[in-house]
Protein backbone atom coordinates (compact mmCIF):
# COMPACT_ATOMS: atom_id res chain seq x y z
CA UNK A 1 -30.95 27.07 -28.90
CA UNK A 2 -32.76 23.63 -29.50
CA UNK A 3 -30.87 20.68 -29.15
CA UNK A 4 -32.28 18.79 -32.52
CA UNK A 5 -30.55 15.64 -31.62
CA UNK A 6 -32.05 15.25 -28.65
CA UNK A 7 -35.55 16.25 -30.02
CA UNK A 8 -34.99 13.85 -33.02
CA UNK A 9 -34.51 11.25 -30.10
CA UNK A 10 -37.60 12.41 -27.91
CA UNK A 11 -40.07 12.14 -31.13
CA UNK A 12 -38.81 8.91 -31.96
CA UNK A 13 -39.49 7.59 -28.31
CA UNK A 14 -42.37 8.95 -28.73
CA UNK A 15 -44.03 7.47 -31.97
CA UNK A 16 -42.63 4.21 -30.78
CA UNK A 17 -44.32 4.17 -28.22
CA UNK A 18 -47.42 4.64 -29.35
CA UNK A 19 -47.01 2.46 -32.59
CA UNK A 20 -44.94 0.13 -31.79
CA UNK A 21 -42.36 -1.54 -34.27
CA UNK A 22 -43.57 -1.61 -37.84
CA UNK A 23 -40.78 -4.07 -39.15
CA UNK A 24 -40.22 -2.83 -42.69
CA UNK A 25 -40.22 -3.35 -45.52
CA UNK A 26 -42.27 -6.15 -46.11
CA UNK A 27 -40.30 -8.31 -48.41
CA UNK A 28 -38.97 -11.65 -49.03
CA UNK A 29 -35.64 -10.66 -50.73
CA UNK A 30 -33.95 -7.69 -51.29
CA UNK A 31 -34.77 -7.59 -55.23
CA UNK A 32 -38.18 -8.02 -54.05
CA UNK A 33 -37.76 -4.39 -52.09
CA UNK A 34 -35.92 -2.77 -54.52
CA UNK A 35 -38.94 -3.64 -57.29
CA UNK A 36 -41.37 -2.75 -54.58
CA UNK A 37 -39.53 0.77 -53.89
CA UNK A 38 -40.00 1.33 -57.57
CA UNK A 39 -43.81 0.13 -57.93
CA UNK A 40 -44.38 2.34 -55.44
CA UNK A 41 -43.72 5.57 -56.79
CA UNK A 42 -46.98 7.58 -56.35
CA UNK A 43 -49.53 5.17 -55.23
CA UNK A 44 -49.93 3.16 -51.81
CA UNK A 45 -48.04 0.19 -50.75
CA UNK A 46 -51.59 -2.00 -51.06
CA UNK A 47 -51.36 -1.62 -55.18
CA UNK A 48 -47.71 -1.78 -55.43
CA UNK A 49 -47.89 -5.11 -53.52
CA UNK A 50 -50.80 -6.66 -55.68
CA UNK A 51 -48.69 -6.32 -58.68
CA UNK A 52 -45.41 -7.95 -57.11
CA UNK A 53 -47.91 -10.56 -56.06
CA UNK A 54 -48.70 -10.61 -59.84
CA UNK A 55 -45.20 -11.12 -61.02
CA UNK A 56 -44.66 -13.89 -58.38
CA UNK A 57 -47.57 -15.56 -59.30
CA UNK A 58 -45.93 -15.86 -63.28
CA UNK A 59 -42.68 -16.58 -61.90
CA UNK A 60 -41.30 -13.09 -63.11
CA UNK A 61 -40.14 -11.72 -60.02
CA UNK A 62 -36.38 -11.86 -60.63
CA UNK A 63 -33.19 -10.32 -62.71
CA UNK A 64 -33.40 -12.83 -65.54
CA UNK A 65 -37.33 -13.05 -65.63
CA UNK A 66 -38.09 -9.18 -66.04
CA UNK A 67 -34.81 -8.73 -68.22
CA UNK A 68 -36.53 -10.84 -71.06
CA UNK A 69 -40.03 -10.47 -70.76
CA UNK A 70 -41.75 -7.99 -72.80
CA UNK A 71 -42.33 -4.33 -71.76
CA UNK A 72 -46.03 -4.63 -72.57
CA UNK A 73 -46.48 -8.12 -70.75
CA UNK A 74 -44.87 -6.89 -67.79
CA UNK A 75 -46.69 -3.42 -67.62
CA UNK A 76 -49.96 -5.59 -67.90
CA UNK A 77 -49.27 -7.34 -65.05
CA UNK A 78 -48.09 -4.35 -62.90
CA UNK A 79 -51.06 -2.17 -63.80
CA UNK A 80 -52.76 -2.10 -60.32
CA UNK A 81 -49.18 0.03 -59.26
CA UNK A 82 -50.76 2.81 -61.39
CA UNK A 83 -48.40 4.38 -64.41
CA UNK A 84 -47.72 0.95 -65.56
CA UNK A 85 -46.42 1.74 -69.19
CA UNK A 86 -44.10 4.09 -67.23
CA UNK A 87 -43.16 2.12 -64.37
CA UNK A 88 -42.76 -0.92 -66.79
CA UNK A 89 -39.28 1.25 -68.28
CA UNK A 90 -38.25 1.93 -64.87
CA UNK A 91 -38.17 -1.69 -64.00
CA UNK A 92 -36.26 -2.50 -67.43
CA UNK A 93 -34.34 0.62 -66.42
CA UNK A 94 -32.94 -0.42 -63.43
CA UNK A 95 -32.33 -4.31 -64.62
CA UNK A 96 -29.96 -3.22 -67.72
CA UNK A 97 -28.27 -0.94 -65.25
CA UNK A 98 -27.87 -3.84 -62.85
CA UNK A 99 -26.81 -6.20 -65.56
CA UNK A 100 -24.73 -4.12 -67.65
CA UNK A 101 -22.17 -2.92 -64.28
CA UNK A 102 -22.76 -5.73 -61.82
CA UNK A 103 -23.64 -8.82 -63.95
CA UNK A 104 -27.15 -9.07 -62.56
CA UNK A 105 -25.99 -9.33 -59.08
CA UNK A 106 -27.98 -7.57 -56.50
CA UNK A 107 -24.81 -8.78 -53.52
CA UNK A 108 -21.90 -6.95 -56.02
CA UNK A 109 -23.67 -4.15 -56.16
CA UNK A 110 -24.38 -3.77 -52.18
CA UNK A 111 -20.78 -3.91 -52.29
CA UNK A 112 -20.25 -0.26 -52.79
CA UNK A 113 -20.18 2.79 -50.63
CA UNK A 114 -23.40 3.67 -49.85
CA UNK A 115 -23.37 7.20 -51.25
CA UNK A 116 -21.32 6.10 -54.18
CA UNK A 117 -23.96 3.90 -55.32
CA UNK A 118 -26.71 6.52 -54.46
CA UNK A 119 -24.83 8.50 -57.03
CA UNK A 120 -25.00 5.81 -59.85
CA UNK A 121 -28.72 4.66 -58.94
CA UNK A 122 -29.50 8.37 -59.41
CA UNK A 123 -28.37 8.25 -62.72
CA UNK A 124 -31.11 5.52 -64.05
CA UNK A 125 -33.80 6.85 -65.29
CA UNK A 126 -36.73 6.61 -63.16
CA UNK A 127 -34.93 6.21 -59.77
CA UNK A 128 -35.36 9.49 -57.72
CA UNK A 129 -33.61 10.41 -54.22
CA UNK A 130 -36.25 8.64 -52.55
CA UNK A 131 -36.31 5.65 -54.52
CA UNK A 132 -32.59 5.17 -54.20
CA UNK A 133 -32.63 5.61 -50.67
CA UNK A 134 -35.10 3.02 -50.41
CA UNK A 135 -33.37 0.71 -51.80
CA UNK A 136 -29.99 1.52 -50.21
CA UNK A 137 -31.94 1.16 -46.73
CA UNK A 138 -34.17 -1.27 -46.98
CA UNK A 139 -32.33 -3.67 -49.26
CA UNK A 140 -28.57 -3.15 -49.03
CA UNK A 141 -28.90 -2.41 -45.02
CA UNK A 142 -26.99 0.81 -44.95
CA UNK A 143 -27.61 3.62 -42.62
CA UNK A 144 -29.46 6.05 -45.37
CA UNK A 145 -32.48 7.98 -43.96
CA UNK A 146 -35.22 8.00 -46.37
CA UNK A 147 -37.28 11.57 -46.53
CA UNK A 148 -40.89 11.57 -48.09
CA UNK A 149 -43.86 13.42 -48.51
CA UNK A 150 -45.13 13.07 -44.11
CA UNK A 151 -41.65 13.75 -43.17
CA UNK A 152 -41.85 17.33 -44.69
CA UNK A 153 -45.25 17.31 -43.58
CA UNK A 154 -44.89 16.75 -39.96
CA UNK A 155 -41.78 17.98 -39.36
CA UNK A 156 -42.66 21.67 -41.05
CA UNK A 157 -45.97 21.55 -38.90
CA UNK A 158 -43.69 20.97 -35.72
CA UNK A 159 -41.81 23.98 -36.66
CA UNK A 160 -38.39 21.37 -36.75
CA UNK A 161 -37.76 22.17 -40.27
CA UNK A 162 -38.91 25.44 -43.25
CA UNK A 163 -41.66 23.95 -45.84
CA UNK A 164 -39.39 24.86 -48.32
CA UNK A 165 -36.14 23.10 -47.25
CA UNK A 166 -35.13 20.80 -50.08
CA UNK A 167 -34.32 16.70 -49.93
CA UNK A 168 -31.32 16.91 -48.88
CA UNK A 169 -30.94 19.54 -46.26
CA UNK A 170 -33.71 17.53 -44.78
CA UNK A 171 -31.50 14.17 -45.37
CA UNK A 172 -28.93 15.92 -43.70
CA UNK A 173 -30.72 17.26 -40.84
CA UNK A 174 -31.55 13.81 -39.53
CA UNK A 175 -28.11 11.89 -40.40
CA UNK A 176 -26.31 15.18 -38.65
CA UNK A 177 -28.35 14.62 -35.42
CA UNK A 178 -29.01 10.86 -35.39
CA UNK A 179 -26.36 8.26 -34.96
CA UNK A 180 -25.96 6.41 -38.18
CA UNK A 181 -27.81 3.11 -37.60
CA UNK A 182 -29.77 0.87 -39.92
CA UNK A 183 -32.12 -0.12 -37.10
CA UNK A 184 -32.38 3.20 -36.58
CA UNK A 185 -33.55 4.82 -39.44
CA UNK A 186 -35.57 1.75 -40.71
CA UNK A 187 -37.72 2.04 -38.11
CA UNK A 188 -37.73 6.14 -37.46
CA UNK A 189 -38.63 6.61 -41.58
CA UNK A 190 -41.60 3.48 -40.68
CA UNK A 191 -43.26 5.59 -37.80
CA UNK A 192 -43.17 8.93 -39.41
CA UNK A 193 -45.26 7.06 -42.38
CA UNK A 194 -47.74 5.46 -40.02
CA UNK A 195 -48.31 9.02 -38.41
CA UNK A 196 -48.88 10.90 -41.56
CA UNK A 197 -51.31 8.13 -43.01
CA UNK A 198 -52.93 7.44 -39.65
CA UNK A 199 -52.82 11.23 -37.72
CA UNK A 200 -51.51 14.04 -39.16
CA UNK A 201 -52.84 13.96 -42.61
CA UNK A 202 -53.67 16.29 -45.30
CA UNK A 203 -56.69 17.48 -42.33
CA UNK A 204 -54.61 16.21 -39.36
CA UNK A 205 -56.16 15.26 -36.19
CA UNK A 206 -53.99 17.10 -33.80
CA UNK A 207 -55.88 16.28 -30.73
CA UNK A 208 -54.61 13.21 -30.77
CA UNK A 209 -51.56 13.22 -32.06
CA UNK A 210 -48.42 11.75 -29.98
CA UNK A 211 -46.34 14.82 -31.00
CA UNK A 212 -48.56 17.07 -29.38
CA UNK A 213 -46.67 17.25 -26.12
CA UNK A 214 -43.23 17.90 -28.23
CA UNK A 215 -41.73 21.36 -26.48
CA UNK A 216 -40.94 23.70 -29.77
């Protein structure tokens, strides 16, 4: 019977090894990561950060700021995230839910329970699984693992996991064999990105993938 905690640990040795830390996310402030996890939602990190760099440069890039400016103005100015009208609401979304039960106040809110506030995050409209556990790990600090589109991906062609296995039995099958650290998972969730956009892509390159020597 595989021991999946100790292959979790072996593939993580591995990638950093080869990649080295990646020191996510790139951010200045935790609000900053938490509008960045929502900008972006299907498209690369590249556009979502040229429109944070767009609210920044108007001085919109905080609770009060977005709370009062316009949806259109603000969906203008994060168009080059793609599905700005959409992504516009999602922002407004997630600032009336932020004002309305913590008084704007990003620090209150990391207060909670970590899967107590996933809970009420999933609940706003336009904040999936992912999403929420993006912001829960990269701005609140709290041992989440984050599961995207390479993590099913690798881990399926690796034979660790069924293509079919949903979000959170592959959630689970991580935080049951990993030891719950922020560190941990920041930087595990980082690597398995920078192998699915750099190796094993849509056509992976297998021949020179770090994984290859992983026993199945």
């Amino acid at each position: 019977m595989r021991n999946h905690s100790k292959t979790l640990k072996e593939i993580y040795r591995c990638l950093y090894k080869t990649f080295g830390p990646q020191k996510w996310w790139p951010a200045d402030t935790p609000f900053e990561v938490i509008i960045g996890a929502i900008l972006t939602q299907n498209t690369s990190w590249a556009n979502a950060e040229r429109a944070i760099k767009n609210l920044k440069q108007k001085k919109l890039l905080t609770v009060k700021a977005i709370r009062n400016v316009s949806v259109k103005r603000l969906a203008k100015l994060i168009k080059p995230a793609g599905y700005y009208n959409q992504k516009a609401k999602k922002l407004k979304n997630f600032i009336r839910f932020l004002s309305e039960n913590y008084q704007g106040n990003i620090k209150t809110m990391f207060n909670q329970e970590a899967f107590n506030l996933r809970s009420k995050l999933l609940k706003v409209n336009g904040i999936g699984p992912e999403t929420a556990d993006s912001i829960l790990l990269y701005a609140a600090g709290k041992p989440v693992f984050v599961i995207d589109a390479y993590t099913r991906r690798i881990f399926s062609r690796h034979s660790l996991i069924g293509e079919n296995i949903s979000y959170q039995g592959l959630q689970n099958y991580f935080m049951n064999n990993l030891k719950p650290e922020v560190r941990l998972f920041n930087e595990y969730h980082a690597l398995i990105v920078r192998l699915g956009k750099q190796i094993c892509k849509t056509k992976p390159n297998c021949d020179i993938c770090p994984l290859k020597e992983i026993k199945k």
